[in-house]
Protein backbone atom coordinates (compact mmCIF):
# COMPACT_ATOMS: atom_id res chain seq x y z
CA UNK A 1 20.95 40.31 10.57
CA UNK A 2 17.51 39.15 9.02
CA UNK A 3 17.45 37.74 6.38
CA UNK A 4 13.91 38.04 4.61
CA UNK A 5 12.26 37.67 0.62
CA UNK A 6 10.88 40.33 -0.88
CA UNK A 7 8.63 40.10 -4.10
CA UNK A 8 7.08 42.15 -7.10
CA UNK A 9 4.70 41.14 -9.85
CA UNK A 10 4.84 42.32 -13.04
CA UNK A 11 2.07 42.27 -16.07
CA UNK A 12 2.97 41.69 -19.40
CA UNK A 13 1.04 40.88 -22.34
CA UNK A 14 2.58 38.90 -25.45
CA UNK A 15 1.49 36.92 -28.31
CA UNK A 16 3.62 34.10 -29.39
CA UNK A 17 3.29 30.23 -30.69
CA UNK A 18 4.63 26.65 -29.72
CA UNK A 19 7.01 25.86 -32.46
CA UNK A 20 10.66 23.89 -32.58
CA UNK A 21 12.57 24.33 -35.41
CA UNK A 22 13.98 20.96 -34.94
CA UNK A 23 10.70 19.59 -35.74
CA UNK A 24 8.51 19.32 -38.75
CA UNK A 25 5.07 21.10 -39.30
CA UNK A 26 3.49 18.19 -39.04
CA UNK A 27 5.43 17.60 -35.64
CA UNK A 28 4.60 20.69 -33.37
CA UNK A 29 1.37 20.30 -34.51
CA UNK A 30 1.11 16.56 -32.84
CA UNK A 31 3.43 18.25 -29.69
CA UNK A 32 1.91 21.47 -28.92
CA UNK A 33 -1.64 21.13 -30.40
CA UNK A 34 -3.41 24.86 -30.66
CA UNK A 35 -1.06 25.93 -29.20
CA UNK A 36 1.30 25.23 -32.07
CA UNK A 37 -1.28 28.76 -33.99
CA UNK A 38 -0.52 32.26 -32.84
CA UNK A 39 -1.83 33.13 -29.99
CA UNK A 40 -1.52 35.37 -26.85
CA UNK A 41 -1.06 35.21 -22.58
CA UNK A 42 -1.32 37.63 -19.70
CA UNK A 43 1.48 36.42 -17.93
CA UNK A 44 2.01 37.69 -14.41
CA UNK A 45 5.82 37.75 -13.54
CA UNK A 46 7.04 37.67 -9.80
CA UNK A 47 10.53 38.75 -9.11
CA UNK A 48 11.76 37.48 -5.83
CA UNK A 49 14.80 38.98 -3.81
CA UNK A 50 16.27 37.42 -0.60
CA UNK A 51 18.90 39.13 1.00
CA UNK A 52 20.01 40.93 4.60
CA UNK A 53 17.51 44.33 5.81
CA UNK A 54 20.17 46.79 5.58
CA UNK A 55 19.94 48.24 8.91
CA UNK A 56 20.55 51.56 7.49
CA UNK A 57 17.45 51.87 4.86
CA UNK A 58 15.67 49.41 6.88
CA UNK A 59 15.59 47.77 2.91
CA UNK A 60 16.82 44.68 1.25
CA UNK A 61 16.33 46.68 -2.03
CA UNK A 62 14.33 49.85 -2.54
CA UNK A 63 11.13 48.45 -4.10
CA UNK A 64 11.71 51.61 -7.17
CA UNK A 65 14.74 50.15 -8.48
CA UNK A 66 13.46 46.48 -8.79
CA UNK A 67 10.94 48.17 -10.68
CA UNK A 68 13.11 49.92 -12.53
CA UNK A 69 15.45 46.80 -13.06
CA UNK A 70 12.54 44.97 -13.97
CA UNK A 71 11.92 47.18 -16.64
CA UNK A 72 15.22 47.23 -18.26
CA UNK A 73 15.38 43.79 -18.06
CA UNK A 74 12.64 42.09 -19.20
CA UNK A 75 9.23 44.34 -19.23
CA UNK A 76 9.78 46.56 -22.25
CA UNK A 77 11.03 43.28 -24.29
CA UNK A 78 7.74 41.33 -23.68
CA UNK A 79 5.10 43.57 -22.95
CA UNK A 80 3.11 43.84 -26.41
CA UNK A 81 5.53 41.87 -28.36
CA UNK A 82 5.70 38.99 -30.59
CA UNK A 83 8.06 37.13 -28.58
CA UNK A 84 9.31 34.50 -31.23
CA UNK A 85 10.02 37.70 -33.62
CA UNK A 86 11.02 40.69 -31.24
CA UNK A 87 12.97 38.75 -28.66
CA UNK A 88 16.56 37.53 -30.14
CA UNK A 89 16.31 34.76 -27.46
CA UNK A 90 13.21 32.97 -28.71
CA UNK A 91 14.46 33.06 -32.30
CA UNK A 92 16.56 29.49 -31.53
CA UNK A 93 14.10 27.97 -29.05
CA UNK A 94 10.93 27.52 -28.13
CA UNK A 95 8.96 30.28 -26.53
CA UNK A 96 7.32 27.65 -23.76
CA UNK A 97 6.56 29.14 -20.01
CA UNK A 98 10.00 27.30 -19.46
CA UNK A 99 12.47 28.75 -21.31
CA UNK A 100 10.43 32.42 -20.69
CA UNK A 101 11.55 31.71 -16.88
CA UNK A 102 15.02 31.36 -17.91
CA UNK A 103 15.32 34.29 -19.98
CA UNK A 104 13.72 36.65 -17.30
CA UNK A 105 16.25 35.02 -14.64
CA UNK A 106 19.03 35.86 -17.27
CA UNK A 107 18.03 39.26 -18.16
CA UNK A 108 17.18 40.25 -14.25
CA UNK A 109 20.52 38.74 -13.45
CA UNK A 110 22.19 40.61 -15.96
CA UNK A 111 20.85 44.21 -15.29
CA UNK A 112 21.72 43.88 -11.63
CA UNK A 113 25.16 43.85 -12.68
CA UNK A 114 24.65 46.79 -14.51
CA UNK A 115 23.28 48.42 -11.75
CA UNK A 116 26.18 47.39 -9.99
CA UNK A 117 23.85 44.83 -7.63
CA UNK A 118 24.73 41.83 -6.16
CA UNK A 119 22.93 39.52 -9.05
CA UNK A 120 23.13 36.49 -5.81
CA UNK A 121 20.22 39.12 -4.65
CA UNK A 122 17.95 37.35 -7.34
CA UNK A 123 16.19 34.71 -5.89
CA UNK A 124 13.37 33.33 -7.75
CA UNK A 125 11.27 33.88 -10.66
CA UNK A 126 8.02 32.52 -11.00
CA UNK A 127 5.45 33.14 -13.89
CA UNK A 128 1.55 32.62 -14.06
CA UNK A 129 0.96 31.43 -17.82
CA UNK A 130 -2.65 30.84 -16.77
CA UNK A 131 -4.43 31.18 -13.74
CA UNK A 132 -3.90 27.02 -14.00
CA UNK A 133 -0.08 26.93 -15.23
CA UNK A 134 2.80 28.42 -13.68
CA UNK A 135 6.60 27.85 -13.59
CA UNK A 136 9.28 28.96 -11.30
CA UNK A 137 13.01 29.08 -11.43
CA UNK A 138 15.89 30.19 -9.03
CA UNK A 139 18.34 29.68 -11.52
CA UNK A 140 19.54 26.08 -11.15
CA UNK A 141 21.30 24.48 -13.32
CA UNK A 142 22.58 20.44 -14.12
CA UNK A 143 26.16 20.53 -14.36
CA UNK A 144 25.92 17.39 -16.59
């Protein structure tokens, strides 16, 4: 069976601001500079998939319910939000491109399985901060 990768982009718009709460004021200012003050992104958000074509559906995954999943998952959390207030995650870490990645993998991961989907479908997650900065994660982790 081919195996193939199949990808969607999503748009979501959300204000936020560099801070640790690990570090003074004085600090994140030094670290993350203006972008330590509120401010906003456009980020672009590509699900990737990887799995068999079901020779059936001639589908790894009907391209609606990724949408749908996507959604769920992650979508109607970021899009027009404040992510260090609205999203429970950011409220103990920083709300960098980095640990964004993570928490889409997570939340993606996790509404497969409510879906009753193979979450091993999920293959990587990349997001466009800028058109200069992007990040992308396929949910590695270091065991040590």
């Amino acid at each position: 069976m081919p195996v193939v990768r199949l990808s969607r982009t999503f748009h979501v718009s959300s204000a936020h601001r560099l801070h640790s709460h690990q570090l003074t004021d004085e600090e994140n200012e030094a670290l993350y500079g203006r972008c330590h003050r509120l401010h906003g992104h456009n980020y672009k958000i590509k699900l990737t998939v990887k799995g068999q074509i079901d020779p059936v559906t001639g589908m790894v995954i009907n391209i609606h319910t990724l949408k749908e999943i996507a959604e769920k998952a992650f979508v109607s959390s970021l899009d027009h939000h404040h992510l260090d207030e609205d999203v429970p995650y950011f409220h103990t870490r920083p709300s960098t491109v980095e640990n964004l990645v993570v928490y889409v993998w997570e939340a993606t991961a996790d509404e497969f399985k409510r879906q009753g989907l193979d979450p091993s479908l999920l293959w990587e997650v990349e997001i466009l901060e800028t058109d200069a900065n992007s990040v992308v994660y396929r949910g590695e982790s270091d065991s040590a």
